[in-house]
Protein backbone atom coordinates (compact mmCIF):
# COMPACT_ATOMS: atom_id res chain seq x y z
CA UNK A 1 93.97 -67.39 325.59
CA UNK A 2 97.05 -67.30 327.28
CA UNK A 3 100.26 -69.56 325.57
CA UNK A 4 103.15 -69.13 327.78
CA UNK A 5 105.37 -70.84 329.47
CA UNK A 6 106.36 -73.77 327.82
CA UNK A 7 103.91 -73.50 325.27
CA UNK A 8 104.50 -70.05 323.41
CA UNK A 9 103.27 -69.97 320.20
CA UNK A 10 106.02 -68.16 318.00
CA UNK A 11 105.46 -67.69 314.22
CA UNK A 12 107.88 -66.63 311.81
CA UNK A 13 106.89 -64.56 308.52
CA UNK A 14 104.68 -61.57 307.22
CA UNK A 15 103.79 -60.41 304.16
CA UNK A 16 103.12 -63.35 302.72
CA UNK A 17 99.27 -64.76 301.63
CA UNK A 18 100.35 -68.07 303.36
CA UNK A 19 101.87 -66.13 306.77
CA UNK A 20 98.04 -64.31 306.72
CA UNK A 21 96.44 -68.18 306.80
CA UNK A 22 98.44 -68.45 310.21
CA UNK A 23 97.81 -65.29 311.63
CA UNK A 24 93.89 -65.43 310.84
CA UNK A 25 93.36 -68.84 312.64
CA UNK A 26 95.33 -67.27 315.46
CA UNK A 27 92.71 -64.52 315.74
CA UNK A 28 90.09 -66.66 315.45
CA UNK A 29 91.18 -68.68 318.37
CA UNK A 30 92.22 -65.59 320.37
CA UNK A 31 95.59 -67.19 321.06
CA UNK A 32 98.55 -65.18 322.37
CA UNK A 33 102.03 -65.36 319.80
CA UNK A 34 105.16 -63.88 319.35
CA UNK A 35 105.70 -63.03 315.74
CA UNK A 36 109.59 -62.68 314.04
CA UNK A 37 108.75 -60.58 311.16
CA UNK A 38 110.95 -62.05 308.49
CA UNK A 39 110.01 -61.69 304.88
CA UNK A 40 110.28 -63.92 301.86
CA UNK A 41 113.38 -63.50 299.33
CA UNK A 42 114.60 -60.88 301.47
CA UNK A 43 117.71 -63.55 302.66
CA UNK A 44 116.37 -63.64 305.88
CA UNK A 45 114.62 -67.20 305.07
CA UNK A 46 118.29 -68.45 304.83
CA UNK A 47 119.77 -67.88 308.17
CA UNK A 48 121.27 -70.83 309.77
CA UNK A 49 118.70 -69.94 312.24
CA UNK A 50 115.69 -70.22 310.27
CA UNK A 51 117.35 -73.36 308.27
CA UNK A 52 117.31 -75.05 311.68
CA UNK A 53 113.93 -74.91 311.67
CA UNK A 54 112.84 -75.18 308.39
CA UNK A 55 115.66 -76.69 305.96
CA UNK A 56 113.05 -75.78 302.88
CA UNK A 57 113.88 -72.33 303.98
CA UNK A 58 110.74 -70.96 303.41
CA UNK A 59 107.87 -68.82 305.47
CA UNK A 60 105.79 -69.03 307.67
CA UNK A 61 107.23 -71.43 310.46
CA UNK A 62 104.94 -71.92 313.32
CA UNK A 63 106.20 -73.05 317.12
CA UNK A 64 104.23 -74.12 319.90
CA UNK A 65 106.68 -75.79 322.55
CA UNK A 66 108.40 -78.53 320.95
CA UNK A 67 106.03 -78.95 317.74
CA UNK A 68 107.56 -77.41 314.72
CA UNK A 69 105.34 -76.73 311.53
CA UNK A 70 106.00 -74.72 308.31
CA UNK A 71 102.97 -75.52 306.08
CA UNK A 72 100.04 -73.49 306.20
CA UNK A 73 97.10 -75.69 305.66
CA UNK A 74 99.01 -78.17 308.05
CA UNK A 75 99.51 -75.32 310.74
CA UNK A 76 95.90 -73.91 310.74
CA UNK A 77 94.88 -77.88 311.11
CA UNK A 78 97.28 -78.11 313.91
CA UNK A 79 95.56 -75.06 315.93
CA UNK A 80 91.87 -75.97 315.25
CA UNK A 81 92.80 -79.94 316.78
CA UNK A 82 94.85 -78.41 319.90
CA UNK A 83 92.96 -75.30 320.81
CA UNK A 84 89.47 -74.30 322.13
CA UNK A 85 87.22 -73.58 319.32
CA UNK A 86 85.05 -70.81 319.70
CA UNK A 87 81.54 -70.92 319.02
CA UNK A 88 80.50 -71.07 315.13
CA UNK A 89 83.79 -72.70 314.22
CA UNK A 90 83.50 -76.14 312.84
CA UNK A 91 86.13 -78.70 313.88
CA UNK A 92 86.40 -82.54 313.46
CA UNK A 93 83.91 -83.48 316.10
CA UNK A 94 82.91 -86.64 313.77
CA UNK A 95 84.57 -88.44 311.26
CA UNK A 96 82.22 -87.38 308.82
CA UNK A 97 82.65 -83.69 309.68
CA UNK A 98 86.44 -83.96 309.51
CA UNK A 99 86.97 -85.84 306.66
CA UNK A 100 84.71 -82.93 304.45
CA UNK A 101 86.88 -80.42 306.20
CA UNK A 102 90.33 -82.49 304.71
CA UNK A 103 88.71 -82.88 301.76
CA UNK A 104 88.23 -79.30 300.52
CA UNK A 105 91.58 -78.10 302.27
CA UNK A 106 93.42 -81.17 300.16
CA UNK A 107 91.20 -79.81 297.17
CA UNK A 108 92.33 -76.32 297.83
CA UNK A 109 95.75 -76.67 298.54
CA UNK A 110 96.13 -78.97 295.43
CA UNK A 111 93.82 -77.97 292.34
CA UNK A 112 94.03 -74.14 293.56
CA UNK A 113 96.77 -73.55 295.24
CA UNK A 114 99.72 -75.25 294.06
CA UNK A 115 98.64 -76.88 290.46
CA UNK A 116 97.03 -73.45 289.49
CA UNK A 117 97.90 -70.23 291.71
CA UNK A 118 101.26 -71.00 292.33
CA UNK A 119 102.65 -71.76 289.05
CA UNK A 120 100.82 -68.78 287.94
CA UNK A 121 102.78 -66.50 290.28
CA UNK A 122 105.84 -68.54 289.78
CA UNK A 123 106.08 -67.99 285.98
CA UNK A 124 104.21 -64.49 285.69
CA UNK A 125 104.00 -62.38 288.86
CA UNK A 126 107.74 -63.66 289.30
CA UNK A 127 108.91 -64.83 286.10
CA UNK A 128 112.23 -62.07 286.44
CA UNK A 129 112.90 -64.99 289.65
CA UNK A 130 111.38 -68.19 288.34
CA UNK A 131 111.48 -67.43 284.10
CA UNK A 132 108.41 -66.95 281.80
CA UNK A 133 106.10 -70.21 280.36
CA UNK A 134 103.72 -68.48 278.66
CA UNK A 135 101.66 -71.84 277.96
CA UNK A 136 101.98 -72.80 281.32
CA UNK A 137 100.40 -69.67 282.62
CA UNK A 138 97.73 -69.79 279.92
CA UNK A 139 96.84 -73.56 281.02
CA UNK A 140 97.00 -72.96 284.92
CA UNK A 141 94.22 -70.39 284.24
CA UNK A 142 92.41 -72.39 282.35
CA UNK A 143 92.53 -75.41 284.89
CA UNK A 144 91.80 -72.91 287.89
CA UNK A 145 88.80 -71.39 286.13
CA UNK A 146 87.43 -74.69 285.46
CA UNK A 147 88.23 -75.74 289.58
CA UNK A 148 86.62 -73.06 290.96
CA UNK A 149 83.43 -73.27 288.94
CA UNK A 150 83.60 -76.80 290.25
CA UNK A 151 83.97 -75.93 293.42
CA UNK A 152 81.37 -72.94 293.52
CA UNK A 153 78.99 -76.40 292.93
CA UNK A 154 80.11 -78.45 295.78
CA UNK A 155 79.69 -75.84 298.91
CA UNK A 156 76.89 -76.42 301.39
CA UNK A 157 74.18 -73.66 300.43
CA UNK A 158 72.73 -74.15 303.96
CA UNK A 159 74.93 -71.05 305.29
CA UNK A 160 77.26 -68.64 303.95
CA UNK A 161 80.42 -70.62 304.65
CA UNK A 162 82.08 -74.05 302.63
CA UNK A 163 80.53 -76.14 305.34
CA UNK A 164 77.42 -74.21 305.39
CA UNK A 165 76.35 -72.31 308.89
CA UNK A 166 80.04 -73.17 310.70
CA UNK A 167 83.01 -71.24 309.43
CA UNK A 168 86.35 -74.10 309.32
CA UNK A 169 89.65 -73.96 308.27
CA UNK A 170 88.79 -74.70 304.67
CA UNK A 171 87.00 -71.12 304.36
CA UNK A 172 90.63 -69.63 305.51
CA UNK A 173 92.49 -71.89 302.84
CA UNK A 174 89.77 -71.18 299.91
CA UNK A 175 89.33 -67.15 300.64
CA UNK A 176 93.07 -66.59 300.63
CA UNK A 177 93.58 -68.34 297.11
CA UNK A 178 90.19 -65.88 296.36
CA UNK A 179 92.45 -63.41 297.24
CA UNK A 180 95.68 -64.15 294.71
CA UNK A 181 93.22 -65.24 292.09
CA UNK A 182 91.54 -61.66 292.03
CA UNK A 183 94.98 -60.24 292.12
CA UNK A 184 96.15 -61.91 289.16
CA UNK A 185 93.06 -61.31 287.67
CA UNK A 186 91.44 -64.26 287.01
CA UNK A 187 88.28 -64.72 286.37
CA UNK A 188 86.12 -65.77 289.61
CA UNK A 189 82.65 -66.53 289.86
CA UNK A 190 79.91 -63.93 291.49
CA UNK A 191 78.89 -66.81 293.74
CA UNK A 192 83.01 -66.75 295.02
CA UNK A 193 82.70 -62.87 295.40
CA UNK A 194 80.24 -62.78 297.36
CA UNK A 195 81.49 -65.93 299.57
CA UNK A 196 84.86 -63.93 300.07
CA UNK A 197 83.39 -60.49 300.60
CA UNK A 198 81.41 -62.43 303.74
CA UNK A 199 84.57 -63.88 305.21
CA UNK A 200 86.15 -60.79 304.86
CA UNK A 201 83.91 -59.33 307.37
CA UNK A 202 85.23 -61.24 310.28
CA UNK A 203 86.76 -59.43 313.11
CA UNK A 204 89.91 -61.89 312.93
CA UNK A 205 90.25 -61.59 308.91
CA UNK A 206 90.67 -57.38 309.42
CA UNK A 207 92.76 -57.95 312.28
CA UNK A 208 95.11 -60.37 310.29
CA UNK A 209 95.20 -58.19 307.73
CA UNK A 210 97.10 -55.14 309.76
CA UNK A 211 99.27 -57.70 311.49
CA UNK A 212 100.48 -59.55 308.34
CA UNK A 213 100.91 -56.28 306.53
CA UNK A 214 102.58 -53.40 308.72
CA UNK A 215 103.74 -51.89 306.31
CA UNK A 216 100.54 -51.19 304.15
CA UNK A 217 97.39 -53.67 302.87
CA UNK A 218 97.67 -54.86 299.27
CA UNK A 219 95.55 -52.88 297.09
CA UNK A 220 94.63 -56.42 295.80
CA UNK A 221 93.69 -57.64 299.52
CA UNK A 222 91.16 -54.82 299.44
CA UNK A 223 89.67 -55.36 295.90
CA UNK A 224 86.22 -56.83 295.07
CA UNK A 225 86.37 -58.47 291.84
């Protein structure tokens, strides 16, 4: 799909689980995007520059004209309501639909992401940043474990995706957290392996993967349980 003019898509970051969100929905959609390679805690995030655009100073940043995003979850949302979706990708064409879509990506983004996940990396992957709370860690595991056995209950056994038969944005927001949670290795149910291992089979997931990471895939990206 051509962006230009006016309209150029532009996103800022890589190597970053949260940069990969944007550059998977981009594949999906078969947009067009220019991509400023800037990495997290590298100083780059805290160029006047960047600050412009995002005074939290972090990655990824995504630009489309005059509309300025720099959450993930919010920027994926963003591209399925303003582009074309291709065929087998579920969008919001009812309330109903779109409000189960919001409700796993809030789900996701809060009980997995940021109450579990992140204070997980925060205080263990990068506790030499951040410092070490061993109790914290130990009860963020224990609260993600018990959220994703919740969650393996609540998807749509009618197809292989959240949503059942359509894959959504919510499939890109639960796989990546899939993702960190098998590279801090915490425990994830076989019915989430096997969920992930599907997702990971689309043509825009392997193509994300070499754009987000030109430097070299993650062992962890590339691990099954």
């Amino acid at each position: 799909m051509n962006t230009k003019g006016s309209n150029k898509i532009k996103v800022w970051g890589i190597e970053s689980g949260r940069c990969m969100r944007v550059y998977w929905m981009a594949e999906e959609l078969g947009l067009d995007y220019e991509i400023v390679p800037i990495t997290s805690r590298s100083g780059q995030t805290l160029s006047p520059e960047f600050t412009a655009l995002n005074p939290i100073q972090k990655i990824p940043v995504f630009e489309h004209g005059p509309v300025i995003l720099s959450e993930s979850a919010a920027i994926i949302t963003y591209m399925a309501d303003r582009f074309p979706l291709p065929e087998g990708f579920c969008g919001g064409r009812t309330s109903e639909i779109k409000a189960k879509i919001s409700e796993w990506c809030f789900f996701v983004m809060t009980e997995l992401d940021a109450h579990s996940l992140y204070l997980i990396r925060r205080h263990d992957s990068l506790k030499e940043v951040y410092g070490e709370a061993p109790e914290a860690v130990a009860s963020a595991e224990e609260y993600f474990n018990k959220q994703i056995t919740a969650a393996t209950k609540k998807m749509d056994n009618s197809g292989p995706y959240v949503l059942g038969r359509n894959f959504s944005v919510a499939d890109i927001l639960l796989s990546s957290c899939l993702d960190w949670a098998i590279a801090y290795e915490l425990g994830v149910p076989d019915e989430m392996l096997r969920y992930r291992e599907i997702v990971h089979q689309r043509h825009a997931y392997q193509k994300a993967l070499t754009i987000n990471y030109p430097n070299g895939i993650p062992n962890s990206m590339l691990r099954s349980k």
